[in-house]
N, C-alpha and C. Protein backbone atom coordinates (compact mmCIF):
# COMPACT_ATOMS: atom_id res chain seq x y z
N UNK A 1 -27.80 95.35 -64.71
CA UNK A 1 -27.91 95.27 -63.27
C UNK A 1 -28.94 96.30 -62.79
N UNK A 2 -30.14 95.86 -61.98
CA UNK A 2 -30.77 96.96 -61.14
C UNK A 2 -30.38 97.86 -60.49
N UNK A 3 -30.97 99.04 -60.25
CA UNK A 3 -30.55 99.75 -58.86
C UNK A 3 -31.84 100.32 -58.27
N UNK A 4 -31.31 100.16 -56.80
CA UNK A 4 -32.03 100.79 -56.49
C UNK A 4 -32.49 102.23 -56.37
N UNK A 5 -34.16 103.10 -56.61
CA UNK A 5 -33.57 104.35 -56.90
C UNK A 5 -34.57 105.28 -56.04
N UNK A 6 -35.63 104.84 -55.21
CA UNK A 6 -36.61 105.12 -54.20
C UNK A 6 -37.55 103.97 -53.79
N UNK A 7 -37.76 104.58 -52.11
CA UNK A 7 -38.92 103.74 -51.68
C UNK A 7 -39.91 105.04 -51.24
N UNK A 8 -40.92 104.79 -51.35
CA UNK A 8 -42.46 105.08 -51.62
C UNK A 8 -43.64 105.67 -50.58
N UNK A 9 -43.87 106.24 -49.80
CA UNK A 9 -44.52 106.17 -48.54
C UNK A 9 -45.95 107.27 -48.48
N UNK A 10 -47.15 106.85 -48.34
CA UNK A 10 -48.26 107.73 -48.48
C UNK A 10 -48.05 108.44 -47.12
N UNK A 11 -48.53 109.93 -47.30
CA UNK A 11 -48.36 110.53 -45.98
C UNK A 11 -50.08 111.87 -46.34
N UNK A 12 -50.12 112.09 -45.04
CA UNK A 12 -51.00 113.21 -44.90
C UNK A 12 -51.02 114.45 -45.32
N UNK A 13 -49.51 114.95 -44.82
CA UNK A 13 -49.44 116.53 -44.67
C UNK A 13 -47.79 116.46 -45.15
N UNK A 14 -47.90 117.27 -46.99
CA UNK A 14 -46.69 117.43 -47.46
C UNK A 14 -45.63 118.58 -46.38
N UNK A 15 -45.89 119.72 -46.24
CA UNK A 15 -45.01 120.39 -45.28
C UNK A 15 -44.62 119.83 -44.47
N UNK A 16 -45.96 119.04 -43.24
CA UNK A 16 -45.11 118.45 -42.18
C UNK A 16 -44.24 117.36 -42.59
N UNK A 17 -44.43 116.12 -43.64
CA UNK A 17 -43.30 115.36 -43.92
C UNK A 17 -42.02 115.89 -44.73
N UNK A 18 -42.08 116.89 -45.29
CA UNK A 18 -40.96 117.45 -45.83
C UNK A 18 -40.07 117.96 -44.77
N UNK A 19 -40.88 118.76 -43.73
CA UNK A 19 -40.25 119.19 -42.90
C UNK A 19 -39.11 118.00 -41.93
N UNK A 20 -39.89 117.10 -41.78
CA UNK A 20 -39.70 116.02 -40.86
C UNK A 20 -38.31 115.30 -41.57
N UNK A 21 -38.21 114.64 -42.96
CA UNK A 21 -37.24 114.30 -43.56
C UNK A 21 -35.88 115.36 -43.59
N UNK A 22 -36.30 116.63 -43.54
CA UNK A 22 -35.24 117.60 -44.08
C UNK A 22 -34.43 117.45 -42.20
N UNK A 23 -35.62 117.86 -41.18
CA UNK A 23 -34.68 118.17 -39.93
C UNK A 23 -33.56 116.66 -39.55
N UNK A 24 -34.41 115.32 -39.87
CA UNK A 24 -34.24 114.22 -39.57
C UNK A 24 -32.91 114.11 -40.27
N UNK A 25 -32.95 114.04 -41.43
CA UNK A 25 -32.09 113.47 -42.24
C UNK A 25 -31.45 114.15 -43.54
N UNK A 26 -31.45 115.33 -43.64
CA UNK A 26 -31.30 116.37 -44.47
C UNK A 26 -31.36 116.10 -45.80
N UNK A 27 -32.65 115.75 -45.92
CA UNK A 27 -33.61 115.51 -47.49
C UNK A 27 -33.97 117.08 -47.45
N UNK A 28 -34.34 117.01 -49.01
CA UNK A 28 -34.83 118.36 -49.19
C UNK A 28 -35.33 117.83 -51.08
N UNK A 29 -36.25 118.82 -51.52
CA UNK A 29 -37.34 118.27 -52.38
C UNK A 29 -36.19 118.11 -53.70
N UNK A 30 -36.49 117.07 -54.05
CA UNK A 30 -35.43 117.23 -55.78
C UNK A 30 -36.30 117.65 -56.51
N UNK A 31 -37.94 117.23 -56.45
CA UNK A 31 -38.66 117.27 -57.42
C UNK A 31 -39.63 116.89 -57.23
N UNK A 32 -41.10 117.59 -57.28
CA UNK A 32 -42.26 117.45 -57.06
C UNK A 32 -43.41 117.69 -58.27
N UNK A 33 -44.37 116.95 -58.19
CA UNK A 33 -45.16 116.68 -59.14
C UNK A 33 -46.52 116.61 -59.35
N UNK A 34 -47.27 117.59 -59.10
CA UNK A 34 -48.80 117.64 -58.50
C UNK A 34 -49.32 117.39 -59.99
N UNK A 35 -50.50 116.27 -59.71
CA UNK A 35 -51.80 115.82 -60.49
C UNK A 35 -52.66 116.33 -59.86
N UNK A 36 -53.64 115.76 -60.75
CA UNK A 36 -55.42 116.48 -60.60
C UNK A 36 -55.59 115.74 -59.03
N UNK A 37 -55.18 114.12 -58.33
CA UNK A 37 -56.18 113.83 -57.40
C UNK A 37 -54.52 112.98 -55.74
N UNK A 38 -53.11 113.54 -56.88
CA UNK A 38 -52.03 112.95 -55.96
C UNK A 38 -50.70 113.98 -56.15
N UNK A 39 -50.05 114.25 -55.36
CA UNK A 39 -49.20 114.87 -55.58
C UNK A 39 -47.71 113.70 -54.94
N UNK A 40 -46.34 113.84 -56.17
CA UNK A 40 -45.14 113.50 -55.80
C UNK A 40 -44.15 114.27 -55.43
N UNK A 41 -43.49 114.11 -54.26
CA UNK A 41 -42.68 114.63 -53.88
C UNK A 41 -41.50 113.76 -53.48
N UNK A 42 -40.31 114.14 -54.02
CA UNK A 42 -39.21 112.94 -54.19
C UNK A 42 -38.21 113.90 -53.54
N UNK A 43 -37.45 113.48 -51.93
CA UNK A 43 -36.69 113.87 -51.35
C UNK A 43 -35.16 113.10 -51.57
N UNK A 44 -34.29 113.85 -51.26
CA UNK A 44 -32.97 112.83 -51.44
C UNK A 44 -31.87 114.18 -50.92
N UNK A 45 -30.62 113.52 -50.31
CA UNK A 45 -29.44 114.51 -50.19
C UNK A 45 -28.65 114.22 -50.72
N UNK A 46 -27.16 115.26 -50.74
CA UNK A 46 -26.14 114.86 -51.71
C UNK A 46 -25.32 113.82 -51.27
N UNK A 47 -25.63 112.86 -50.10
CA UNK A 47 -25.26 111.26 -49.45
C UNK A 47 -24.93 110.24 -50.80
N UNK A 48 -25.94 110.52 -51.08
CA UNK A 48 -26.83 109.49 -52.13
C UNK A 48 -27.98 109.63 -53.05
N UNK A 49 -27.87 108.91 -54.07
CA UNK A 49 -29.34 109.55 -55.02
C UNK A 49 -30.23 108.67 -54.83
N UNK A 50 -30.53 107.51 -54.05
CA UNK A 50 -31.53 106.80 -53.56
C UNK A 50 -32.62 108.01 -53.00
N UNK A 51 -34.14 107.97 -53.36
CA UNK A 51 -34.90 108.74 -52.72
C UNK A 51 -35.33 108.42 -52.05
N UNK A 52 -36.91 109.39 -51.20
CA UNK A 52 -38.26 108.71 -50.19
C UNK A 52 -38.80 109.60 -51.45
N UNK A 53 -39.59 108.96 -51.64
CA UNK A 53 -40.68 109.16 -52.66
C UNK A 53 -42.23 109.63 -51.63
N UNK A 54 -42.57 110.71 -51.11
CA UNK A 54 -43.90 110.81 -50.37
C UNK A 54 -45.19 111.29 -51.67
N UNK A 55 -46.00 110.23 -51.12
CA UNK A 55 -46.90 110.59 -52.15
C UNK A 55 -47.90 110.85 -51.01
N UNK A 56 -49.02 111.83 -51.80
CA UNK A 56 -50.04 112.80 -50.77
C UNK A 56 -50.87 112.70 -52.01
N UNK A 57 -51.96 111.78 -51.46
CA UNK A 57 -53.75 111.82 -52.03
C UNK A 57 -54.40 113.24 -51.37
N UNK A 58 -54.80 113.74 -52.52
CA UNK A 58 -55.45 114.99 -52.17
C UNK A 58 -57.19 115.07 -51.39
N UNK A 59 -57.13 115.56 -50.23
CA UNK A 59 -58.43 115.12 -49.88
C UNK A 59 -58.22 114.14 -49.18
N UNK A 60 -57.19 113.38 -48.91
CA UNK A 60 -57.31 112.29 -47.75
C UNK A 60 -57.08 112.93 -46.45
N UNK A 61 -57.99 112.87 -45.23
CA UNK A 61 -57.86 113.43 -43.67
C UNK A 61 -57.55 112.39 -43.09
N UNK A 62 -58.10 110.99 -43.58
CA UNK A 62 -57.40 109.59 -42.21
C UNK A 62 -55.89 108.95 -42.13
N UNK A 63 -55.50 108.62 -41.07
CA UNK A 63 -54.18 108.07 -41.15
C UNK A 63 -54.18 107.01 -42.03
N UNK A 64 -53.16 106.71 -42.66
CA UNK A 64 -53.40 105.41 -43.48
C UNK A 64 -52.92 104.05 -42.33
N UNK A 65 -53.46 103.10 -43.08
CA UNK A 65 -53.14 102.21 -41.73
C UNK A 65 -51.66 101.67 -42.28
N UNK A 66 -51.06 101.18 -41.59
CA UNK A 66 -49.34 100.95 -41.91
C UNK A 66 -50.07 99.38 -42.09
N UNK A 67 -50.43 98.56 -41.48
CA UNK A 67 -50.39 97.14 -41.22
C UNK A 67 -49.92 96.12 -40.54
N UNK A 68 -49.43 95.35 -40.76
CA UNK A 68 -48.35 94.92 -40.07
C UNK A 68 -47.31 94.23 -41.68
N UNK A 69 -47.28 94.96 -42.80
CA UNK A 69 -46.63 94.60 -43.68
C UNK A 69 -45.07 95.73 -43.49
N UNK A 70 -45.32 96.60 -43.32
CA UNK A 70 -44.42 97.56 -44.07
C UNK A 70 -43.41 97.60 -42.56
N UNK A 71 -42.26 97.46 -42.91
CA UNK A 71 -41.17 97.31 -41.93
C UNK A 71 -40.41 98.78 -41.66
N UNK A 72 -39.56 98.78 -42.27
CA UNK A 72 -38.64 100.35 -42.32
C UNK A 72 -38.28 100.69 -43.17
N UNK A 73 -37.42 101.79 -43.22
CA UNK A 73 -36.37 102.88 -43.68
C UNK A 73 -35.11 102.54 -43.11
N UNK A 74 -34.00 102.75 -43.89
CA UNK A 74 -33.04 102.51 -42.84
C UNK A 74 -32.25 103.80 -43.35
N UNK A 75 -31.42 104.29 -42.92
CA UNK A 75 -30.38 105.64 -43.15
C UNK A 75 -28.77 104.89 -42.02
N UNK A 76 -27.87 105.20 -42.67
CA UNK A 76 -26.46 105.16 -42.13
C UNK A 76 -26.14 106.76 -41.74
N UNK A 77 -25.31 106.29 -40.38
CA UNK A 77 -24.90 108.11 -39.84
C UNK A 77 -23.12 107.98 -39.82
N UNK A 78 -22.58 108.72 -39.65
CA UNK A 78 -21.20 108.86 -39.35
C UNK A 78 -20.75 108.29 -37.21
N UNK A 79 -21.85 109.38 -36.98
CA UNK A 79 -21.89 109.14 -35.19
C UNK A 79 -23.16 109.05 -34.57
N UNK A 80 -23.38 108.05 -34.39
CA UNK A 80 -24.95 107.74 -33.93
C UNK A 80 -25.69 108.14 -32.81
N UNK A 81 -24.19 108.53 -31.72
CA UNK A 81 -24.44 109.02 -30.70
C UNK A 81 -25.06 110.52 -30.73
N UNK A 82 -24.40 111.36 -31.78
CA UNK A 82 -24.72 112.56 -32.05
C UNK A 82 -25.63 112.83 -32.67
N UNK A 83 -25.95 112.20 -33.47
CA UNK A 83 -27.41 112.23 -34.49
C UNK A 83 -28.64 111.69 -33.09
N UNK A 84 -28.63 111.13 -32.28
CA UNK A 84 -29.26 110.71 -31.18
C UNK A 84 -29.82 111.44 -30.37
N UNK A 85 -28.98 112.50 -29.99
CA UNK A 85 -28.63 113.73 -29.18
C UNK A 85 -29.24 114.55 -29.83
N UNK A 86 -29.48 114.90 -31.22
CA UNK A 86 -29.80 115.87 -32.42
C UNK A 86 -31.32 116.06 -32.44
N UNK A 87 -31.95 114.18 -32.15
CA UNK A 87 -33.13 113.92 -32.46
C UNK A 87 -33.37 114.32 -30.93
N UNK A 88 -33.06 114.07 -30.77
CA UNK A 88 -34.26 114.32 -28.73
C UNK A 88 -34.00 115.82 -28.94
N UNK A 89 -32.69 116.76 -29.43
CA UNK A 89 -33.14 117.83 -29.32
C UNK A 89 -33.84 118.65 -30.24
N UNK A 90 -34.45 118.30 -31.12
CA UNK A 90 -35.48 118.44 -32.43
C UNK A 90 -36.63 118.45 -31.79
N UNK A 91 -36.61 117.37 -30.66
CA UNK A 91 -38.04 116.88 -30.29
C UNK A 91 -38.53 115.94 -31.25
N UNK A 92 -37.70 114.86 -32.31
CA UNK A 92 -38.24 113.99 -32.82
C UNK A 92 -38.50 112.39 -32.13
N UNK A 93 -38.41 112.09 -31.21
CA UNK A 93 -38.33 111.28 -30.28
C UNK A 93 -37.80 110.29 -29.97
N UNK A 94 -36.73 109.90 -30.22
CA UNK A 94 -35.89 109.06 -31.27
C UNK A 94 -36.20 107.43 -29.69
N UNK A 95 -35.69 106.46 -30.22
CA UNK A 95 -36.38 105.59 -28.82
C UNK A 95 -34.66 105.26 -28.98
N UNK A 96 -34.37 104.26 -27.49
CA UNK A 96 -33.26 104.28 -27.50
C UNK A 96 -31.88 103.71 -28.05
N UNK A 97 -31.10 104.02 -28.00
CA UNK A 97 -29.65 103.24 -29.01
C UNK A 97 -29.73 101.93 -28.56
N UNK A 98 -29.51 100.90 -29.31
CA UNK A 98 -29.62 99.31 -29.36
C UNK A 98 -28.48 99.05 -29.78
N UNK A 99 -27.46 97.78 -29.28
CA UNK A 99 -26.31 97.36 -29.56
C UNK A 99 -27.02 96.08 -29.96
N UNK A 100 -26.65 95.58 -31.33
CA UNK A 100 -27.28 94.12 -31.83
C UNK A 100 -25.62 93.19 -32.09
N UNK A 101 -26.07 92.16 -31.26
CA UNK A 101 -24.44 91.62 -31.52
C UNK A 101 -24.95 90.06 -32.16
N UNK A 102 -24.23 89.29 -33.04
CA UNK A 102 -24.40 87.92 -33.67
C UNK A 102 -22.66 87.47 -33.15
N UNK A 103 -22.95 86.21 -32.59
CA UNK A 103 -22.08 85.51 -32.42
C UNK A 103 -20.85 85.86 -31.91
N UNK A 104 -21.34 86.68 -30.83
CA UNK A 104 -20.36 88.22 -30.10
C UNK A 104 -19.40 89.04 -30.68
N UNK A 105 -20.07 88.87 -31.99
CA UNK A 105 -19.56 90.65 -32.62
C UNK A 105 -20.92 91.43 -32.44
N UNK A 106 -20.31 92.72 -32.72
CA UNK A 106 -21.56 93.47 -32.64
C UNK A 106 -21.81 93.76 -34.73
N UNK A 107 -23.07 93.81 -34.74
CA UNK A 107 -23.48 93.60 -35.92
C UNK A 107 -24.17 94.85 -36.39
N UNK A 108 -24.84 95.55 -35.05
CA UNK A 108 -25.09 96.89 -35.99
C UNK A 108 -25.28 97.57 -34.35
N UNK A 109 -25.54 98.93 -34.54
CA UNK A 109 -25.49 100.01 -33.38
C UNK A 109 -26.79 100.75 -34.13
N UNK A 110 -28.58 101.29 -33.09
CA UNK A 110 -28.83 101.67 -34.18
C UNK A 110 -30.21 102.15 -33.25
N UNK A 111 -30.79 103.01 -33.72
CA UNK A 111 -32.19 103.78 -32.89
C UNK A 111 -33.20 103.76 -33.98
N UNK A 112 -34.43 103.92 -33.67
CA UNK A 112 -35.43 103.70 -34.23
C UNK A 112 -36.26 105.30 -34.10
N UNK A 113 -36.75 106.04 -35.06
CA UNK A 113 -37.67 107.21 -34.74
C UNK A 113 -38.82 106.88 -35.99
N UNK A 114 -40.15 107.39 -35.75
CA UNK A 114 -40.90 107.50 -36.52
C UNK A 114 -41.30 108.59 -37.15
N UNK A 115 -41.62 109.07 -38.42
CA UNK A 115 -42.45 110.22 -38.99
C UNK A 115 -43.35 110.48 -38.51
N UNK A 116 -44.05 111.90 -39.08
CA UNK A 116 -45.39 112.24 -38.62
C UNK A 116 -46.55 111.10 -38.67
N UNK A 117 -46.13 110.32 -40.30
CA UNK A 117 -47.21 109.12 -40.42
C UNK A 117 -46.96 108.13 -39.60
N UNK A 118 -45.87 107.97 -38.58
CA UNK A 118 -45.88 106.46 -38.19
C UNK A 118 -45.24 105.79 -38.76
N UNK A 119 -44.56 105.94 -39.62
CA UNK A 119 -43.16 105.69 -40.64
C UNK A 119 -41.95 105.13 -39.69
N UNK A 120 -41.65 103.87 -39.91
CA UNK A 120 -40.44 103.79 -38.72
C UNK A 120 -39.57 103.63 -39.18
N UNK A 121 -38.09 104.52 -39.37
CA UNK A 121 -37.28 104.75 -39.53
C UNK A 121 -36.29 104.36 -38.64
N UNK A 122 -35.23 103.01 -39.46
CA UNK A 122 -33.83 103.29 -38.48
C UNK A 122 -32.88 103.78 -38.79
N UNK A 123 -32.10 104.49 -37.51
CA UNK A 123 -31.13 105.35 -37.89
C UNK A 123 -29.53 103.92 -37.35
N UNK A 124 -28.89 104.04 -38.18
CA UNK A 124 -27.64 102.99 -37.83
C UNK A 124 -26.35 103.59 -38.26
N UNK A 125 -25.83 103.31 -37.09
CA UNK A 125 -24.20 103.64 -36.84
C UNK A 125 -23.45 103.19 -38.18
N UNK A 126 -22.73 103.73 -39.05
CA UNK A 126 -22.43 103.12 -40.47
C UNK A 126 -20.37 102.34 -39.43
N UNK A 127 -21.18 100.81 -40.05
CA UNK A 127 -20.47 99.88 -39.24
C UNK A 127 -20.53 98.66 -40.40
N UNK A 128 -19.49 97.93 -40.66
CA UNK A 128 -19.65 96.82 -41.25
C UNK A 128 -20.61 96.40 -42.82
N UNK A 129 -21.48 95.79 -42.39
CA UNK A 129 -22.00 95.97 -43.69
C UNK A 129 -22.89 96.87 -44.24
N UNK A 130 -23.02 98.10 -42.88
CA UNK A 130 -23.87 99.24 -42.92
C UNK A 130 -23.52 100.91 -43.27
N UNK A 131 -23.24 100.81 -44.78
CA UNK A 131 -22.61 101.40 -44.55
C UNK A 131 -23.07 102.93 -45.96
């Protein structure tokens, strides 16, 4: 059976995304890996051993372009309301709580913030199959 064990994301500036994962979501480095022309840095907390894998081309100054391929991140919280509250007071900008309902249940509870890169991350109320 597979598992899953990281997803992958090019970024600019290792401090500022380390920083950004650790306040956001309390990642912190398991293990980093500098080459001659890329450096890996593999974040994860004691939640789960699923990582974000940030990889940083050395010498790259432009934003990378996202596209319109790459969708999200998703993370489960305990209280969404509070992690909500956490992010506006971080100053990470979090946009606002969304109630998604199918067939008038509600199906997920859940805010959206982005990284320094433009990375869009959702944050979801751990509810149902979110968990």
């Amino acid at each position: 059976m597979a598992k899953a064990i990281h997803a992958m994301i090019r970024v600019l500036d290792e401090a500022r995304s380390v920083e950004f994962y650790a306040k956001a979501f309390g990642l912190s480095v398991a293990d980093r890996f500098a080459f001659e022309s890329f450096t890996l840095v593999y974040l994860r907390n004691e939640e789960a051993d699923f990582e974000v894998e940030l990889t940083v081309n050395h010498g790259r100054t432009e934003p990378y372009d996202l596209g319109d391929g790459y969708g999200h991140i998703a993370f489960a919280v305990d209280d969404l309301d509070a992690e909500h509250a956490r992010f506006e007071a971080l100053g990470l900008a979090p946009r606002k709580i969304v109630a998604f309902e199918r067939e008038g249940a509600l199906m997920a509870r859940f805010f959206f913030v982005e990284d320094p890169d433009g990375y869009k991350i959702e944050v979801l109320q751990r509810h149902g199959r979110y968990r």
